[in-house]
Protein backbone atom coordinates (compact mmCIF):
# COMPACT_ATOMS: atom_id res chain seq x y z
CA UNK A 1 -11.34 -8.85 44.30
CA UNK A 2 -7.71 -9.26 41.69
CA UNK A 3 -10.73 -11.30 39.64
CA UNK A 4 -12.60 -7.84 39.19
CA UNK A 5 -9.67 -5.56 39.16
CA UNK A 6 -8.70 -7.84 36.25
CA UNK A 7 -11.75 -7.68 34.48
CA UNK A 8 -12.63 -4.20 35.06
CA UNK A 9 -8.48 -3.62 33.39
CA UNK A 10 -9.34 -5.91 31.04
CA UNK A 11 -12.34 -4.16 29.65
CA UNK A 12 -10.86 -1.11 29.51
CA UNK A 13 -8.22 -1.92 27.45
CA UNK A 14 -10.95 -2.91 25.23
CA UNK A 15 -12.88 -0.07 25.41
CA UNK A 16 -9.36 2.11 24.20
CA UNK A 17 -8.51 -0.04 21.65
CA UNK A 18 -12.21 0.30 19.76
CA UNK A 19 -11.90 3.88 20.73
CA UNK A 20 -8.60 3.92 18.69
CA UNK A 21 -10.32 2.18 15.85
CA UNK A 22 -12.95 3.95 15.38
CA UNK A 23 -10.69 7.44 15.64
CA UNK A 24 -8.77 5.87 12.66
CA UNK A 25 -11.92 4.47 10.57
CA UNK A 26 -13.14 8.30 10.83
CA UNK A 27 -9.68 9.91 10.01
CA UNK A 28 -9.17 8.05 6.63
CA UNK A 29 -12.91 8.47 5.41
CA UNK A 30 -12.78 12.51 6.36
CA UNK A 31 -9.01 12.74 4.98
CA UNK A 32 -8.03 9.72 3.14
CA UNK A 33 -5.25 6.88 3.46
CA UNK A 34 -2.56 8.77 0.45
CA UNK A 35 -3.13 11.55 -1.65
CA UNK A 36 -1.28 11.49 -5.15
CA UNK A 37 -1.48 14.76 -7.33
CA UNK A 38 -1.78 13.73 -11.38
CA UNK A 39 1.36 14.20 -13.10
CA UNK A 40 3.67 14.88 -10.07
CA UNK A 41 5.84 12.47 -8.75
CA UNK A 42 4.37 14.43 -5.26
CA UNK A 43 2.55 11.99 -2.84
CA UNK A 44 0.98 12.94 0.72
CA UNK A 45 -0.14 10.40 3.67
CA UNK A 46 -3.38 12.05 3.80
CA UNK A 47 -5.08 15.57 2.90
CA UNK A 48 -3.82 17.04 6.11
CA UNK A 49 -0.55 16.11 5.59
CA UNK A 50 2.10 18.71 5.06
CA UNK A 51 4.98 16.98 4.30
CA UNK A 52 5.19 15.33 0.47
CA UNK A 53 7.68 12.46 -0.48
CA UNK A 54 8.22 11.34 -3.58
CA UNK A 55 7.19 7.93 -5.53
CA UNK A 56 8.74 6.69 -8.72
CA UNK A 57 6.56 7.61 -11.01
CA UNK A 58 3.60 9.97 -11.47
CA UNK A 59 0.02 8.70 -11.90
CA UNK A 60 -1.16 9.70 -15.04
CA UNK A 61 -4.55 9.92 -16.79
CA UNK A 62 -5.14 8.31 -20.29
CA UNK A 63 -8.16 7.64 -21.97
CA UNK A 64 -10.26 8.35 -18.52
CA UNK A 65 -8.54 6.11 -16.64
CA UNK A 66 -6.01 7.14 -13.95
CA UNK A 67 -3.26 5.13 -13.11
CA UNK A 68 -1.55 4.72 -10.09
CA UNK A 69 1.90 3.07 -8.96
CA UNK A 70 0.92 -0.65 -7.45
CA UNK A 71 3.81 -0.75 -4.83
CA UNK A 72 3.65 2.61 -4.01
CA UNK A 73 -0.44 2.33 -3.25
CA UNK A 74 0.30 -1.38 -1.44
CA UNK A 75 2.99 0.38 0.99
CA UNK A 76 0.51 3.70 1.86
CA UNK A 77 -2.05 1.29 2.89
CA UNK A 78 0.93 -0.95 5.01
CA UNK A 79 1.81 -3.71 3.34
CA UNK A 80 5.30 -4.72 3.17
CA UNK A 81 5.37 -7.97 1.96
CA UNK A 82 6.13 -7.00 -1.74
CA UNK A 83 8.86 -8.55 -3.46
CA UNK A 84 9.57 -9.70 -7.44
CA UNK A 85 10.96 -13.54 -9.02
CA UNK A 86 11.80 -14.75 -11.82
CA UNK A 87 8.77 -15.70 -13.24
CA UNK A 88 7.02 -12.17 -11.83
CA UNK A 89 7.70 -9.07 -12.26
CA UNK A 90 5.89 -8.16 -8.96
CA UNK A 91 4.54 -10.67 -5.67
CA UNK A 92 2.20 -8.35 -3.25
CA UNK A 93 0.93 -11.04 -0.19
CA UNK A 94 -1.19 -9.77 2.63
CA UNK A 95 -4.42 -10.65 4.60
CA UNK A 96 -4.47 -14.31 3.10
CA UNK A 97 -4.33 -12.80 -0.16
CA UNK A 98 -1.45 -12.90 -2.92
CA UNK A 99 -1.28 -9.95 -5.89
CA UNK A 100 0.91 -11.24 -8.68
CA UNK A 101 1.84 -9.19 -12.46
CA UNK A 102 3.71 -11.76 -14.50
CA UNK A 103 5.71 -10.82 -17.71
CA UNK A 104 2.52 -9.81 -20.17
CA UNK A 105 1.87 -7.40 -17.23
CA UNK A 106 -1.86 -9.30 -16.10
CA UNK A 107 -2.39 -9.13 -12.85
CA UNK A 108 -3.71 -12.10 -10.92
CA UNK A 109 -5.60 -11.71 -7.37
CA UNK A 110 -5.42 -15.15 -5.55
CA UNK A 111 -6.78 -15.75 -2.18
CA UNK A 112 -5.63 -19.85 -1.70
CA UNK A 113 -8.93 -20.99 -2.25
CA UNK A 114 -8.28 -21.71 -6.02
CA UNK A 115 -10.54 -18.19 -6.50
CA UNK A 116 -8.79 -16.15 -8.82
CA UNK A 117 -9.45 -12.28 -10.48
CA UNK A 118 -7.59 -11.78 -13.47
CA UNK A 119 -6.65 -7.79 -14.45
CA UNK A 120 -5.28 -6.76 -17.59
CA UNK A 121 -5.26 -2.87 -17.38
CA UNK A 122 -1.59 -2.39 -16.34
CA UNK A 123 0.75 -0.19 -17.83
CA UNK A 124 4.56 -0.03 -17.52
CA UNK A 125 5.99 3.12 -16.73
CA UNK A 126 10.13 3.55 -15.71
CA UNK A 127 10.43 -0.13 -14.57
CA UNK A 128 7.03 0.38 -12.23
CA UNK A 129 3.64 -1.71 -12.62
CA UNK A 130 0.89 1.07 -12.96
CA UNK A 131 -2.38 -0.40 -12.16
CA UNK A 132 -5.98 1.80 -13.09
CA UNK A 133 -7.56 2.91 -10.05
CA UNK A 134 -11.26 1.17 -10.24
CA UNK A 135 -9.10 -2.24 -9.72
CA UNK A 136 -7.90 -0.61 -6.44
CA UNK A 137 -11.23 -2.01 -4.85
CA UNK A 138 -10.89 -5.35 -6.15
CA UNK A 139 -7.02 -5.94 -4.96
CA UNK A 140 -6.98 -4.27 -1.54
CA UNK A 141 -10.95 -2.54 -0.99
CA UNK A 142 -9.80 1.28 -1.52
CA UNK A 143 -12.53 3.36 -2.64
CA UNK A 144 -10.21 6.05 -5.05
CA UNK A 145 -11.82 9.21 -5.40
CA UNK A 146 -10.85 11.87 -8.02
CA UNK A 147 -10.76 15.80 -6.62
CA UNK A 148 -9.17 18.82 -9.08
CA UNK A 149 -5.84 17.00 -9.95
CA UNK A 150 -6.16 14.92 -6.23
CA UNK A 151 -6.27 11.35 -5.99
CA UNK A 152 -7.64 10.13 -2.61
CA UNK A 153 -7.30 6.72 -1.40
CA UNK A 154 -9.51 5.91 1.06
């Protein structure tokens, strides 16, 4: 009898949790997971959002490419282990993976099996690594999508 009560509470719990999931999964393909605004230094969680904080420094277009502030796009999505050394000017780790931008400003995706994705279009802007959207997918599997002066993560 405890056996099935524990089962049946068991399964539940699982049943909540992919309910939960699946909520979220449909939440930031309808509204997004950030919205920047070109040329603002005005970012939103999602498209819904009301409230705006501000990042750093505003993604810009140039040469139709849009470019977006790395640590500010690495913390919307959650990660928080993001820190800087001597020998880089940023260190992004998360999921098994580790982002690096040394001194020339190329970015390096690493993922400890000696498989490594080199990225050269980064600009500097105020101190901050700006990275160009499309490599978005390849560091952290956002899809960035361009509406009006909007730029949606998702």
């Amino acid at each position: 009898m405890i056996i099935a009560i524990l089962v049946t509470l068991y399964l539940a719990i699982i049943l909540v949790s992919l309910y939960m999931f699946i909520l979220k999964t449909i939440r930031v393909a309808k509204y997004g997971k950030g919205v920047f605004k070109l040329n603002s230094t005005k970012c939103k969680k999602d498209i819904k959002a009301k409230k705006e904080f501000l990042v750093p420094v505003a993604p810009f277009l140039e040469d139709d490419k849009v470019y977006l502030p790395l640590t500010v796009v690495a913390r919307l999505i959650g990660i928080k282990n993001i820190t800087e050394s001597e020998d880089y000017k940023l260190i992004i780790k998360f999921s098994g993976k580790n982002i690096k931008v040394d001194k020339d400003n190329i970015v390096t995706l690493s993922n400890g099996y000696n498989n490594r994705k080199r990225f050269s279009d980064v600009q500097v802007r105020n101190n901050h690594v700006m990275i160009e959207s499309r490599i978005l997918r390849d560091l952290f599997g956002i899809h960035v999508e361009i509406v009006n002066d909007n730029v949606i993560l998702r």
